[in-house]
C-alpha atoms as a PDB file:
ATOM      1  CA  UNK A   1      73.286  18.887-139.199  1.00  0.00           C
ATOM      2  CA  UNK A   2      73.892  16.431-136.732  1.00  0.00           C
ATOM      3  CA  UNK A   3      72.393  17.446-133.252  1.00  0.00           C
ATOM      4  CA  UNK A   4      70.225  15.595-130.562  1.00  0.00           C
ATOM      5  CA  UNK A   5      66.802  14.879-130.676  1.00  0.00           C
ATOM      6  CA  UNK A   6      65.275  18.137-129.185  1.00  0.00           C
ATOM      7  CA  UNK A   7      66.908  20.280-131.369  1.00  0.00           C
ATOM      8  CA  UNK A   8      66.805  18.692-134.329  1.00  0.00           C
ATOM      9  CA  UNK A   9      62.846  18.883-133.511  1.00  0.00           C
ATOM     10  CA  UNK A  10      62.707  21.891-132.706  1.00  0.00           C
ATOM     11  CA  UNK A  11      64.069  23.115-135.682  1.00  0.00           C
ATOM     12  CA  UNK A  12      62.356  21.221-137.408  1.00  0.00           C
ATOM     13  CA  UNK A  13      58.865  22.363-136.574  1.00  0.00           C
ATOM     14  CA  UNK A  14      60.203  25.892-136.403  1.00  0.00           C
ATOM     15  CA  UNK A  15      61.689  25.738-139.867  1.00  0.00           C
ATOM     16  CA  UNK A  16      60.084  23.369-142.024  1.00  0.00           C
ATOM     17  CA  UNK A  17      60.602  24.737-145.098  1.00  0.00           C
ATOM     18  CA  UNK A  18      64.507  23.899-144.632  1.00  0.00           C
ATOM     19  CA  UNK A  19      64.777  21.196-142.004  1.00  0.00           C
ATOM     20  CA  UNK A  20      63.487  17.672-141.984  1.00  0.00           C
ATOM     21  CA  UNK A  21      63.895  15.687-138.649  1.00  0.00           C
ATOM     22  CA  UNK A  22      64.584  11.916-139.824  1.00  0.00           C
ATOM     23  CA  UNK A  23      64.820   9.037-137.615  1.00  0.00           C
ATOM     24  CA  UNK A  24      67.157   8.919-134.717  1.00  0.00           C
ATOM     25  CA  UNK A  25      70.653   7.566-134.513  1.00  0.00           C
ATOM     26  CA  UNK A  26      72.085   6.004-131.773  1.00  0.00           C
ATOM     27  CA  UNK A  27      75.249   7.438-131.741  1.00  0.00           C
ATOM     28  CA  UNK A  28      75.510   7.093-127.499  1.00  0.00           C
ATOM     29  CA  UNK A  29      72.729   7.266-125.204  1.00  0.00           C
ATOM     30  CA  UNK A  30      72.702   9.770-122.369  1.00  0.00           C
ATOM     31  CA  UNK A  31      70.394  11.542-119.847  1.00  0.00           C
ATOM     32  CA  UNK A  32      69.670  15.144-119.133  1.00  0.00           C
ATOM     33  CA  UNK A  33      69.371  16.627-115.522  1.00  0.00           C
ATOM     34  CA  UNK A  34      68.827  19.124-113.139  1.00  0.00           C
ATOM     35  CA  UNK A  35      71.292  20.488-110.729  1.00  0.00           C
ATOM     36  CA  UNK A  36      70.276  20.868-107.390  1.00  0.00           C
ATOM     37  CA  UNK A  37      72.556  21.763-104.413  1.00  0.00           C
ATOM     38  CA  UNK A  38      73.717  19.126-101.838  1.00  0.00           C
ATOM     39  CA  UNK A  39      72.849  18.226 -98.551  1.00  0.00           C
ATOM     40  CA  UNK A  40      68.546  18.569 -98.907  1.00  0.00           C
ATOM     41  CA  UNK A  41      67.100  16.221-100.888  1.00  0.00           C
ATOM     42  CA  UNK A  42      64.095  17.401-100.559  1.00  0.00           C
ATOM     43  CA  UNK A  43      63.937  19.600-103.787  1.00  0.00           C
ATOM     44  CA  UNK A  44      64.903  16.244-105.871  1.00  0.00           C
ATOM     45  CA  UNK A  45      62.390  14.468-103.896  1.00  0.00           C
ATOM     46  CA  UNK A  46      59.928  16.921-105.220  1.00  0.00           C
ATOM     47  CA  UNK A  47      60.859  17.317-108.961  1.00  0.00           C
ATOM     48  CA  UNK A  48      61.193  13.464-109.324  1.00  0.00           C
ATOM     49  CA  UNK A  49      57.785  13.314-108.301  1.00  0.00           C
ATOM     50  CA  UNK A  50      56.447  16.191-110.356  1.00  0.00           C
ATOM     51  CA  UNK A  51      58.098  14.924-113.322  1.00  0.00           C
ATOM     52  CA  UNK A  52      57.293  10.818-112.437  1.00  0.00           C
ATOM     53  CA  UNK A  53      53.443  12.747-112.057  1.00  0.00           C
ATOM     54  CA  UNK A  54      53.512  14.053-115.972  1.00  0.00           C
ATOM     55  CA  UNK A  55      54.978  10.766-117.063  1.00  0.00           C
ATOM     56  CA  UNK A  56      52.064   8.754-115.379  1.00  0.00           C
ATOM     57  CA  UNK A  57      49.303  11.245-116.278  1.00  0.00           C
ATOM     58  CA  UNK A  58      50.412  11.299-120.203  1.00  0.00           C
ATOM     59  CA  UNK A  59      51.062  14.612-120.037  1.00  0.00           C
ATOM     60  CA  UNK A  60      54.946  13.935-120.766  1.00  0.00           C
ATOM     61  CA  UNK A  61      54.419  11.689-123.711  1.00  0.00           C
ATOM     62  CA  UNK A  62      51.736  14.147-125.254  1.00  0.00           C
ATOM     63  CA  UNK A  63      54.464  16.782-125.029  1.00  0.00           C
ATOM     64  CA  UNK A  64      57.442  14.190-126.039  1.00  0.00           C
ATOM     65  CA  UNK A  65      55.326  13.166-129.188  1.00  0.00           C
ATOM     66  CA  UNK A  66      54.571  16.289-130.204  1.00  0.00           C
ATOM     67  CA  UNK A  67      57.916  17.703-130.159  1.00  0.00           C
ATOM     68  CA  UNK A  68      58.753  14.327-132.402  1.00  0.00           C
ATOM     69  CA  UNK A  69      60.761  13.137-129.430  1.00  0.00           C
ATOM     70  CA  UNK A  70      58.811   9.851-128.175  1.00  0.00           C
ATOM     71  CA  UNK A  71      62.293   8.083-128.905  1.00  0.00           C
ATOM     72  CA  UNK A  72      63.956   9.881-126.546  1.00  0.00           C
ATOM     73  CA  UNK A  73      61.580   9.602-124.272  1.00  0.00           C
ATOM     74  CA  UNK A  74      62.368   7.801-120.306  1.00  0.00           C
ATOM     75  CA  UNK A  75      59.741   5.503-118.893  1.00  0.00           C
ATOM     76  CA  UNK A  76      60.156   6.627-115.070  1.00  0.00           C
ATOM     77  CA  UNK A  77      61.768   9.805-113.522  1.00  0.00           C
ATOM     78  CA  UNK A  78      64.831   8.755-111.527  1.00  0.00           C
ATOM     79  CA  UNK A  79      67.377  10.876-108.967  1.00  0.00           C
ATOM     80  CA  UNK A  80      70.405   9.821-109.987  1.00  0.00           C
ATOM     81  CA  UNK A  81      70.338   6.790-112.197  1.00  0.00           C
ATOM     82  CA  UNK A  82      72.699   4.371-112.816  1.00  0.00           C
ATOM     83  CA  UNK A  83      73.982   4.777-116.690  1.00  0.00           C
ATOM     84  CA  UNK A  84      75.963   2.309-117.919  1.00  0.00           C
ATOM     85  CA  UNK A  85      78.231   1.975-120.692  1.00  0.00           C
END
C-alpha cells in the first residue's frame, strides 16, 4: 500500500503481524494544517505557539519518533508557510 507517513505508521504498529512500515519515499513533499476562520488571528497565534512549545520542549519529536514519523517531522511551527515547488 502506498499511503503517507502517518498512516503507514499507524498501521503499522497497529497491525504488525501484516504491515511493515519501510523507509519513506519522496514522492512530493507537503504540509498539513489547521483551518481556522478569518479575520482573528489570534487562535493561530495561539496554536503556533502551542505547537512551536511541543517542538522546543521534545515533546513533538518523542511523539514523531514513536509513531516512526521523525522523517516527516517540521523543525518550527509556522502560520502559513511559504511551500515551494
Amino acid at each position: 500500500m502506498l499511503a503517507d507517513n502517518a498512516l503507514t505508521a499507524y498501521y503499522s504498529q497497529v497491525q504488525p503481524e501484516s504491515f511493515a512500515q519501510i523507509d519513506s519515499i519522496l514522492v512530493e513533499p507537503s504540509l498539513a494544517g489547521v483551518a481556522m476562520a478569518k479575520g482573528d488571528g489570534e487562535p493561530a497565534k495561539a496554536f503556533q505557539a502551542a505547537v512551536q512549545s511541543l517542538i522546543d520542549d521534545g515533546t513533538y519529536g518523542k511523539i514523531m519518533a514513536a509513531w516512526n514519523l521523525t522523517p516527516s517531522a517540521v523543525k518550527t511551527a509556522e502560520i502559513n508557510p511559504t511551500v515551494e515547488g
